[in-house]
Protein backbone atom coordinates (compact mmCIF):
# COMPACT_ATOMS: atom_id res chain seq x y z
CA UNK A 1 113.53 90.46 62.47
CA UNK A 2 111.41 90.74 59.53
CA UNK A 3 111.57 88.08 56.96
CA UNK A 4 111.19 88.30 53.22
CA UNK A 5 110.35 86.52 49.86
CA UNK A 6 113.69 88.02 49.27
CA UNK A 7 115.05 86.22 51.92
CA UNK A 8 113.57 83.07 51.29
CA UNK A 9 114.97 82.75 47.48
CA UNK A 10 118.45 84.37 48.33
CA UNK A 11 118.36 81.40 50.76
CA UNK A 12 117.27 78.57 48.26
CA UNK A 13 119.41 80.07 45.32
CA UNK A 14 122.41 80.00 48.00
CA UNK A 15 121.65 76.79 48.95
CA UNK A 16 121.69 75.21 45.42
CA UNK A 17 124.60 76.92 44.43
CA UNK A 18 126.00 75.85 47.21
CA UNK A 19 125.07 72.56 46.54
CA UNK A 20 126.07 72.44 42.47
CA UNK A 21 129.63 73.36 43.69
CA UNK A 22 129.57 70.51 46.45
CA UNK A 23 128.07 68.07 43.64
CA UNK A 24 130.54 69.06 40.78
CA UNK A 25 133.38 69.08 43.43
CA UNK A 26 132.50 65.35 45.03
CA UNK A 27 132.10 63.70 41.48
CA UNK A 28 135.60 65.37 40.41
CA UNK A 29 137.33 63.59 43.34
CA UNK A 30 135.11 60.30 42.85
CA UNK A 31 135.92 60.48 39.41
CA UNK A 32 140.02 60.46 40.32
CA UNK A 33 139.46 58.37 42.69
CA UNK A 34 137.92 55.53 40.43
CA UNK A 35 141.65 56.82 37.61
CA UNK A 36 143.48 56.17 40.59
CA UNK A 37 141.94 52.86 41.89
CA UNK A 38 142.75 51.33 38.45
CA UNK A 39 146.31 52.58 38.03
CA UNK A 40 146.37 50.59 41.67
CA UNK A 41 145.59 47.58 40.35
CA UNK A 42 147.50 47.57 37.17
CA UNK A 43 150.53 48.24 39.03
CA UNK A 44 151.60 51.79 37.61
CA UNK A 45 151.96 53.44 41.21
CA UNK A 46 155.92 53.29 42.68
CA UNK A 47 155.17 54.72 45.77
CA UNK A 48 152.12 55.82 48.40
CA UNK A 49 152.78 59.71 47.85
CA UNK A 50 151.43 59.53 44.04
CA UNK A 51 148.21 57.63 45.24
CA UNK A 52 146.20 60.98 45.10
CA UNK A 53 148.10 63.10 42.18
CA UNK A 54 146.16 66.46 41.94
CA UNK A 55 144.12 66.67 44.78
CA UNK A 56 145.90 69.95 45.89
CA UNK A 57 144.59 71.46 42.32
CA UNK A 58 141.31 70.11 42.73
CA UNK A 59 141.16 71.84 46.09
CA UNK A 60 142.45 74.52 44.52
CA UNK A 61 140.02 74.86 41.89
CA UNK A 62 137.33 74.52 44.42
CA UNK A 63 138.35 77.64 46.66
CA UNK A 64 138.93 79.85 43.29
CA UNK A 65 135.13 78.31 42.23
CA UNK A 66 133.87 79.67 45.49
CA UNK A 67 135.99 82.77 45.53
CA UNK A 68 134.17 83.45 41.92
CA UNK A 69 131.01 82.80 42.67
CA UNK A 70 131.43 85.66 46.04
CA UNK A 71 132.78 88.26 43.63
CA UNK A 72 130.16 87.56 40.54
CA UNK A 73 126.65 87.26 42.98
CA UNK A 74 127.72 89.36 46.43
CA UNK A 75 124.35 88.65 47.23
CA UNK A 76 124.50 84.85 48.18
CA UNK A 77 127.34 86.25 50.85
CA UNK A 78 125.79 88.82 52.45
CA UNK A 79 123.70 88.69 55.80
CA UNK A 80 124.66 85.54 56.59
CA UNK A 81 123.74 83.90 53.68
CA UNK A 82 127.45 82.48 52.93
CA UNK A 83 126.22 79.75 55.71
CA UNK A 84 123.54 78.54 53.44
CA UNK A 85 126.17 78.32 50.51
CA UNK A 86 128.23 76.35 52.88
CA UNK A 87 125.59 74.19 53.98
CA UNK A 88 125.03 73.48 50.70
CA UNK A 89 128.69 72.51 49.33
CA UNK A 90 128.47 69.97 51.97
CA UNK A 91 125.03 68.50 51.32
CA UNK A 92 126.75 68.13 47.36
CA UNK A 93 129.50 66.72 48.50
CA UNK A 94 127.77 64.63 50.95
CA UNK A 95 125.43 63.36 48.15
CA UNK A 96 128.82 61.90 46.22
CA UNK A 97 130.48 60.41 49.31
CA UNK A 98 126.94 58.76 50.26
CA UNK A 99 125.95 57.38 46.54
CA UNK A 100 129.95 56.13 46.69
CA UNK A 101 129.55 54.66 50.04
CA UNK A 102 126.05 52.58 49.04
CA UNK A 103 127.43 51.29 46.12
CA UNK A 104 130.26 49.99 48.01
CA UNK A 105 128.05 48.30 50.52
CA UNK A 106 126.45 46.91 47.50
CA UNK A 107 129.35 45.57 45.88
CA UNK A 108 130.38 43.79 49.15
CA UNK A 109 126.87 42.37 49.92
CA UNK A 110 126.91 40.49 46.67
């Protein structure tokens, strides 16, 4: 197996465009969530199936991102590499979910 520079930055660019879509993705939903947390409290919900309107879009959007970003650089999908971008949505997402999750803890440790 011989290993490249090539390689190496096909890997990193994957990884970080991986990781932009995971990012942009997370603060989308954290961004609803915090519409939908105050349309809780005033009241303006009438039943527990509108609690998360347009999540199926968002998903949506998310898979048609991806799908775009395989047909406009092939190159962060091939040899493997589609791992790395996969690696890296979660590590974006996981970055929103975490910085949500400690300021939660935050909140109730005051």
């Amino acid at each position: 197996m011989n290993f490249t520079l090539l390689d190496l930055a096909r890997d990193l660019v994957g990884l970080a465009a991986g990781g932009v879509i995971g990012y942009a993705f997370g603060t989308l939903q954290q961004t609803a969530l915090r519409q939908n947390e105050v349309r809780e409290r005033t009241g303006q919900f009438k039943s527990g199936w509108s609690l998360m309107p347009g999540a199926g879009a968002r998903v949506a959007y998310l898979l048609i991102t991806l799908a775009l970003i395989q047909l406009v650089c092939p190159l962060l999908f091939a040899d493997g590499t589609q791992w790395i971008v996969s690696a890296g949505v979660v590590l974006g997402y996981g970055v929103t979910l975490f910085t949500n999750l400690r300021r939660r803890l935050k909140a109730v440790s005051r």
